[in-house]
N, C-alpha and C. Protein backbone atom coordinates (compact mmCIF):
# COMPACT_ATOMS: atom_id res chain seq x y z
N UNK A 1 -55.99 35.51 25.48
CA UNK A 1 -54.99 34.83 26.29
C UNK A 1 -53.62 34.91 25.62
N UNK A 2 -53.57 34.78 24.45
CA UNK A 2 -52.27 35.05 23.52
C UNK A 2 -51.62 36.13 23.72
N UNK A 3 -53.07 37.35 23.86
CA UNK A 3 -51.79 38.91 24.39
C UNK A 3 -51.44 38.61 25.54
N UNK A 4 -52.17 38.26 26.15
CA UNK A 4 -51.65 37.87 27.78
C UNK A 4 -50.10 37.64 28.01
N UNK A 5 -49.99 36.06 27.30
CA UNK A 5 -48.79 35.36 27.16
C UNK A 5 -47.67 36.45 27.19
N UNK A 6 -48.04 37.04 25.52
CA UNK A 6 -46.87 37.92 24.79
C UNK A 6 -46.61 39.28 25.70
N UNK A 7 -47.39 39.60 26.24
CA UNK A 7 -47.15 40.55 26.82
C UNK A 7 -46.36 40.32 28.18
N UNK A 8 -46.62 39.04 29.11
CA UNK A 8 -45.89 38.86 30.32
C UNK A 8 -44.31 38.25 29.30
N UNK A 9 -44.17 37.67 28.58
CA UNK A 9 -43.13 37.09 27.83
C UNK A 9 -42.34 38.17 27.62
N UNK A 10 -42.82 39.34 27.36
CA UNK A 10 -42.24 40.34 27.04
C UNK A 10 -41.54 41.00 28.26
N UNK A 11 -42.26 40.94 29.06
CA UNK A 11 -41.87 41.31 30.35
C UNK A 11 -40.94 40.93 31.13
N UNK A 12 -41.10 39.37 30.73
CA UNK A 12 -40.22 38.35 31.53
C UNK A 12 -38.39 38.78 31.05
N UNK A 13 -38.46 38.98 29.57
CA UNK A 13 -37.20 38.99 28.73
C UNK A 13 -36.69 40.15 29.18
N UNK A 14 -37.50 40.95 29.78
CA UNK A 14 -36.71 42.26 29.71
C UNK A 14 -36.29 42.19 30.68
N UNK A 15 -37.17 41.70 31.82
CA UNK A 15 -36.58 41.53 33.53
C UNK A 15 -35.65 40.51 33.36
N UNK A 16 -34.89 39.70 32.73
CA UNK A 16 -34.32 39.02 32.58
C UNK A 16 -32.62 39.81 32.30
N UNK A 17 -33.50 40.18 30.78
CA UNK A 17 -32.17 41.33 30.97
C UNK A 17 -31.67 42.84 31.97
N UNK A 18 -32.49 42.92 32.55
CA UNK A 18 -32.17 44.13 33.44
C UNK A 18 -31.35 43.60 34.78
N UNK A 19 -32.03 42.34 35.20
CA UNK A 19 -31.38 41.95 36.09
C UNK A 19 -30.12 40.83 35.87
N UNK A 20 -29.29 40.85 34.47
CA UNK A 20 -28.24 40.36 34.30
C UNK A 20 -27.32 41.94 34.57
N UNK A 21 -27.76 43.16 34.61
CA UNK A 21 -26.93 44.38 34.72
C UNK A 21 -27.10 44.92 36.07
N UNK A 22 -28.28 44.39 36.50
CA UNK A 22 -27.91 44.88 38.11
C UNK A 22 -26.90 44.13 39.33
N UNK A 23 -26.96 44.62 40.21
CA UNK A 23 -25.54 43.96 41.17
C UNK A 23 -26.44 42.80 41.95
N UNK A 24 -25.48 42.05 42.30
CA UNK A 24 -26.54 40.82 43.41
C UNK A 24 -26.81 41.64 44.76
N UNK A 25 -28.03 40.99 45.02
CA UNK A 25 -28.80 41.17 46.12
C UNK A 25 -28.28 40.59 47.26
N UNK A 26 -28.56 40.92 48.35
CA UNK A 26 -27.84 40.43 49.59
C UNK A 26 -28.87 39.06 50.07
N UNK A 27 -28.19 37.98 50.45
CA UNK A 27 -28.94 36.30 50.68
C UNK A 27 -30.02 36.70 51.20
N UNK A 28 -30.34 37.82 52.50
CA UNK A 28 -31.68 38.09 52.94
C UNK A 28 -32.41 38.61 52.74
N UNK A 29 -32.69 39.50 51.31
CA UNK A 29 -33.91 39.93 50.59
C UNK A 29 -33.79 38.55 49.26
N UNK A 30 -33.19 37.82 49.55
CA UNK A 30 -34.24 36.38 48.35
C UNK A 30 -34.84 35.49 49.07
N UNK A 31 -36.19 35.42 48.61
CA UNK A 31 -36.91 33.97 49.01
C UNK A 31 -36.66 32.71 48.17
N UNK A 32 -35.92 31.69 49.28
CA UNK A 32 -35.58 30.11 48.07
C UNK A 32 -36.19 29.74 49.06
N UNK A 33 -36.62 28.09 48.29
CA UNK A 33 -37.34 26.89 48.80
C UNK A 33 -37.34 26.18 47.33
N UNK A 34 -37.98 24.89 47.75
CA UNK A 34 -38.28 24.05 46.85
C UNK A 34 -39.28 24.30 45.88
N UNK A 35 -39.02 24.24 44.42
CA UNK A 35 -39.89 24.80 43.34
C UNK A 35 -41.33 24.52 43.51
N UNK A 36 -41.67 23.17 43.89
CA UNK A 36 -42.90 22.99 44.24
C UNK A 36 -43.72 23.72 44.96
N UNK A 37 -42.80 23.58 46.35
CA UNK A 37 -43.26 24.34 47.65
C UNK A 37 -43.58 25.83 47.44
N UNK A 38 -43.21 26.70 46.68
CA UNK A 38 -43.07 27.79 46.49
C UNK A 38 -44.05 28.23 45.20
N UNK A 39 -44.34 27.14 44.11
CA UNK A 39 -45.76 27.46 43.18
C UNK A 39 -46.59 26.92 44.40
N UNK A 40 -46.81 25.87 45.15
CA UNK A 40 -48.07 25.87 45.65
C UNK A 40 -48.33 27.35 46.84
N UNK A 41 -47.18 27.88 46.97
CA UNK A 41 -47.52 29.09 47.90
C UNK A 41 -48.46 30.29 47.40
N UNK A 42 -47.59 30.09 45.87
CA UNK A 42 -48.35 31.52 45.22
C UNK A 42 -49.53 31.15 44.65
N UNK A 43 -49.75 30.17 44.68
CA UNK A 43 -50.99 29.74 44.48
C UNK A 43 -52.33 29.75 45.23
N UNK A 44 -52.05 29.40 46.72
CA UNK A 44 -52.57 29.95 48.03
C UNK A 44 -52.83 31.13 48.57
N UNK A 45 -51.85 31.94 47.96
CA UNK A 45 -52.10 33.53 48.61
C UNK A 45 -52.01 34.28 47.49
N UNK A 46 -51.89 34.10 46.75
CA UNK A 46 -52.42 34.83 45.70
C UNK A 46 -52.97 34.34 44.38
N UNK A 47 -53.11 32.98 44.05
CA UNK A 47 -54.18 32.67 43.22
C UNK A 47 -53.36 32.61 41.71
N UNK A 48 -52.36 32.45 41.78
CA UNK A 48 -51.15 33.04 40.58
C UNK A 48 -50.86 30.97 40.37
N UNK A 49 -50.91 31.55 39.16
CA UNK A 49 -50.87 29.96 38.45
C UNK A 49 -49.47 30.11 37.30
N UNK A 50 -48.94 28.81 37.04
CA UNK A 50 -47.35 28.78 36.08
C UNK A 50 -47.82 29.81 34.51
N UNK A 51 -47.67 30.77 34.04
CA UNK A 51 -48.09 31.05 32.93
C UNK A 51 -47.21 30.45 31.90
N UNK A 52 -46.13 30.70 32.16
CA UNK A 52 -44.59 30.07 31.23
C UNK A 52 -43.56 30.08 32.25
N UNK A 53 -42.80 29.23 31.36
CA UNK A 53 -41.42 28.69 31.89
C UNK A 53 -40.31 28.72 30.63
N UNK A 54 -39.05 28.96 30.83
CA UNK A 54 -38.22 28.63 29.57
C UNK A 54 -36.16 28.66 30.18
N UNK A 55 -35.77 28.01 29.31
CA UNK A 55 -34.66 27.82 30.21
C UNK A 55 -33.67 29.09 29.44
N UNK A 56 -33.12 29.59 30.88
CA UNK A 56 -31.98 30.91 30.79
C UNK A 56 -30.88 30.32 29.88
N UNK A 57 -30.18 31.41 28.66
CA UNK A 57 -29.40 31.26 28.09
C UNK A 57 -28.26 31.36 29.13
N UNK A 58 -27.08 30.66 28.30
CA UNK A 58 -25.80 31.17 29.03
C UNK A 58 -25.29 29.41 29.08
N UNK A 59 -24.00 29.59 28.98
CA UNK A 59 -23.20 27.96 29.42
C UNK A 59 -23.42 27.62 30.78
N UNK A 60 -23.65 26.35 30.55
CA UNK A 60 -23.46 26.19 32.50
C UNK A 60 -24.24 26.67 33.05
N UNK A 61 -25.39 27.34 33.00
CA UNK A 61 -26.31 28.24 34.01
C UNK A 61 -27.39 26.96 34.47
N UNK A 62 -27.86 26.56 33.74
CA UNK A 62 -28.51 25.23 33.77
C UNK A 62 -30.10 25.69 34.97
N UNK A 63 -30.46 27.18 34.40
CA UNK A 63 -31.55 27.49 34.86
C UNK A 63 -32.71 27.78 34.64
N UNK A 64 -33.74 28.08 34.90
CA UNK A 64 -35.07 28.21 34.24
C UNK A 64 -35.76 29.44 35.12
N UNK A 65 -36.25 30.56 33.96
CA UNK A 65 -37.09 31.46 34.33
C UNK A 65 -38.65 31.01 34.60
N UNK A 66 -39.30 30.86 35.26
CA UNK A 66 -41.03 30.95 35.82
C UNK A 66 -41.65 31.68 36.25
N UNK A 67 -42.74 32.50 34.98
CA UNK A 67 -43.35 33.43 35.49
C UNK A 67 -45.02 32.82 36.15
N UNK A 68 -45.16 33.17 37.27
CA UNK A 68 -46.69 32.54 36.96
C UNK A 68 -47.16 33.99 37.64
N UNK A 69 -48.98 33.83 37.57
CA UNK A 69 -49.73 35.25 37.71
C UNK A 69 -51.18 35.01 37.82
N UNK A 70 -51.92 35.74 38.20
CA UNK A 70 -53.24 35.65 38.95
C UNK A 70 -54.19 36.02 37.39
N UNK A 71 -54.76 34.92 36.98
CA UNK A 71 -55.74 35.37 35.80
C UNK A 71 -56.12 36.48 36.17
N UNK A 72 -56.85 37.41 37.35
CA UNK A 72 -57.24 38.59 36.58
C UNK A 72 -56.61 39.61 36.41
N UNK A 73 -55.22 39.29 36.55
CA UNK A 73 -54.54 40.34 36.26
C UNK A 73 -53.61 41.40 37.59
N UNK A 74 -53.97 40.91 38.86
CA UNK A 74 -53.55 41.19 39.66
C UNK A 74 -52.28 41.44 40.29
N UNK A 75 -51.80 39.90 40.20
CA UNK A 75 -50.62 39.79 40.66
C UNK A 75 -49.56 39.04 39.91
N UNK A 76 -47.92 39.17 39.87
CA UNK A 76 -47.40 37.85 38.70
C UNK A 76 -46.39 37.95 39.85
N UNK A 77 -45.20 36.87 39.42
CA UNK A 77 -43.80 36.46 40.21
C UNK A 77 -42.79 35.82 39.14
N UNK A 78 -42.01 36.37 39.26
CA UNK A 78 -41.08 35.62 38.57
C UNK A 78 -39.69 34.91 39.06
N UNK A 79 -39.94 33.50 38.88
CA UNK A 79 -38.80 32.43 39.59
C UNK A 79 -37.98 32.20 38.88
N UNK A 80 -36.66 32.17 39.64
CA UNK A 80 -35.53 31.68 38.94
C UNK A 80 -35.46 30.08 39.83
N UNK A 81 -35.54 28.86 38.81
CA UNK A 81 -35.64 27.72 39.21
C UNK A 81 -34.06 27.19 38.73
N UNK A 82 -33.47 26.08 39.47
CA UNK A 82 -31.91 25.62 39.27
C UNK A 82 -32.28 23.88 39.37
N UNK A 83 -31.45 23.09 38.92
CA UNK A 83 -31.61 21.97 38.71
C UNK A 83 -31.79 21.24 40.08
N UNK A 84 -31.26 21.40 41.05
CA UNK A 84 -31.96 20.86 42.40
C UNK A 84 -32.91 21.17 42.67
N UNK A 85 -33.64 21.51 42.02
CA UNK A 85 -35.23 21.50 42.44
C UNK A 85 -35.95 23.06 43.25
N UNK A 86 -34.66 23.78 43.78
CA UNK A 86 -34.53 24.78 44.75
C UNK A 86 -35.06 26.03 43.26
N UNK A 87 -36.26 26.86 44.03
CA UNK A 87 -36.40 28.22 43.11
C UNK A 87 -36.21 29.58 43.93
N UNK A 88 -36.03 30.33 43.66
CA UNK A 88 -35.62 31.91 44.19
C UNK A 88 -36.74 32.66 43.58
N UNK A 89 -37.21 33.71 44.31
CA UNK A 89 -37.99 34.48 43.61
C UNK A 89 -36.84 35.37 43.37
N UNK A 90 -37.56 36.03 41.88
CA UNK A 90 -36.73 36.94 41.63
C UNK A 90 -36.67 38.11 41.34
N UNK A 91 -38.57 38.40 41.49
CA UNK A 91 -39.12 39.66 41.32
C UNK A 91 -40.75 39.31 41.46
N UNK A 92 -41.77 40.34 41.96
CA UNK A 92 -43.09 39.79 42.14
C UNK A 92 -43.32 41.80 41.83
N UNK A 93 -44.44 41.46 40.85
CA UNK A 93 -45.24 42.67 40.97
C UNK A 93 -46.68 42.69 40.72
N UNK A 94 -47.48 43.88 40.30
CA UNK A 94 -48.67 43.68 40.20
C UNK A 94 -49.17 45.12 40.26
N UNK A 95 -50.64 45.53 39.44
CA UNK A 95 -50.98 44.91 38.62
C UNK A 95 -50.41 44.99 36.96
N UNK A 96 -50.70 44.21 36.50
CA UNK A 96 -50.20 43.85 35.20
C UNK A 96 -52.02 43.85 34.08
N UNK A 97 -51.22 44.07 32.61
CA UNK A 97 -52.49 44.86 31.67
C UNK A 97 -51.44 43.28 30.42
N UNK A 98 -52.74 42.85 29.99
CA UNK A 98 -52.37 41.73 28.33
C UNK A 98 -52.06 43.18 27.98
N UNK A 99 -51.56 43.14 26.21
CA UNK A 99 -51.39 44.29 25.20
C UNK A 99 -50.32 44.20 25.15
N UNK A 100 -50.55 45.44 23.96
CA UNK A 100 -49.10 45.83 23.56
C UNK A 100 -48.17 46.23 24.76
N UNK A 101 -46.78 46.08 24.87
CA UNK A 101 -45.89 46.80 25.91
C UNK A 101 -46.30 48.33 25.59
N UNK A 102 -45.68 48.83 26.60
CA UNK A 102 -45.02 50.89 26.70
C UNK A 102 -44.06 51.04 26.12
N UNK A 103 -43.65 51.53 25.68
CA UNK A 103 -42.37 51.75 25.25
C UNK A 103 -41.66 52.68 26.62
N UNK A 104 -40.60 52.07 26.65
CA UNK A 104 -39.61 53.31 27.90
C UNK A 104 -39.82 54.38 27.76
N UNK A 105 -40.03 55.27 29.04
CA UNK A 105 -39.88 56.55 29.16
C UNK A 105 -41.32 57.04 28.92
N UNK A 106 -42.34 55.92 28.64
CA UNK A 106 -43.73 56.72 28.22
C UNK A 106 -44.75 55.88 29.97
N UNK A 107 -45.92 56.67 29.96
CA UNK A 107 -46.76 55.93 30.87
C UNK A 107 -48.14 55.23 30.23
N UNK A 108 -48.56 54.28 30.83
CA UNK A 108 -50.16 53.83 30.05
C UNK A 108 -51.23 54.49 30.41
């Protein structure tokens, strides 16, 4: 379960940073709702539970990354949650492997 962690953690940081360099998305490819409303969704249709949470650097951002993901490995999502309670998805993929990362430019 520990590679698990480290390995989506790893994942999370990087999607974190990739998408501080990409351009914003247009309002109608993001899904928001209420943080609740939106773990109990992925929870329902795909079985994806909170793995971690941790709050985004930066002044003033006053936000929190949430990855959660389907124990067997299936499916994950990652939320960007804001202090009103309101979360955005901010990327969902699948499937996902615990372990070591790839290094760029190589395949598993």
């Amino acid at each position: 379960m520990k590679a698990l962690v480290l390995a989506v953690l790893i994942c999370a940081l990087a999607l974190v940073g990739l998408t501080a360099l990409a351009p914003a998305l247009p309002a109608a490819t993001v899904s928001c709702a209420p943080a609740a409303d939106l773990l109990q969704q992925l929870k329902a249709k795909f079985a994806e539970v909170p793995l971690f949470s941790g709050d985004l650097a930066g002044k003033g951002r006053g936000g929190k990354l949430i990855i959660t993901a389907n124990p067997n490995g299936s499916t994950w999502t990652a939320l960007f949650a804001v202090a009103d309670g309101k979360a955005c998805i901010a990327a969902t993929g699948g499937p996902f492997r615990p372990g070591d990362p790839i290094p760029l430019g190589q395949e598993g």
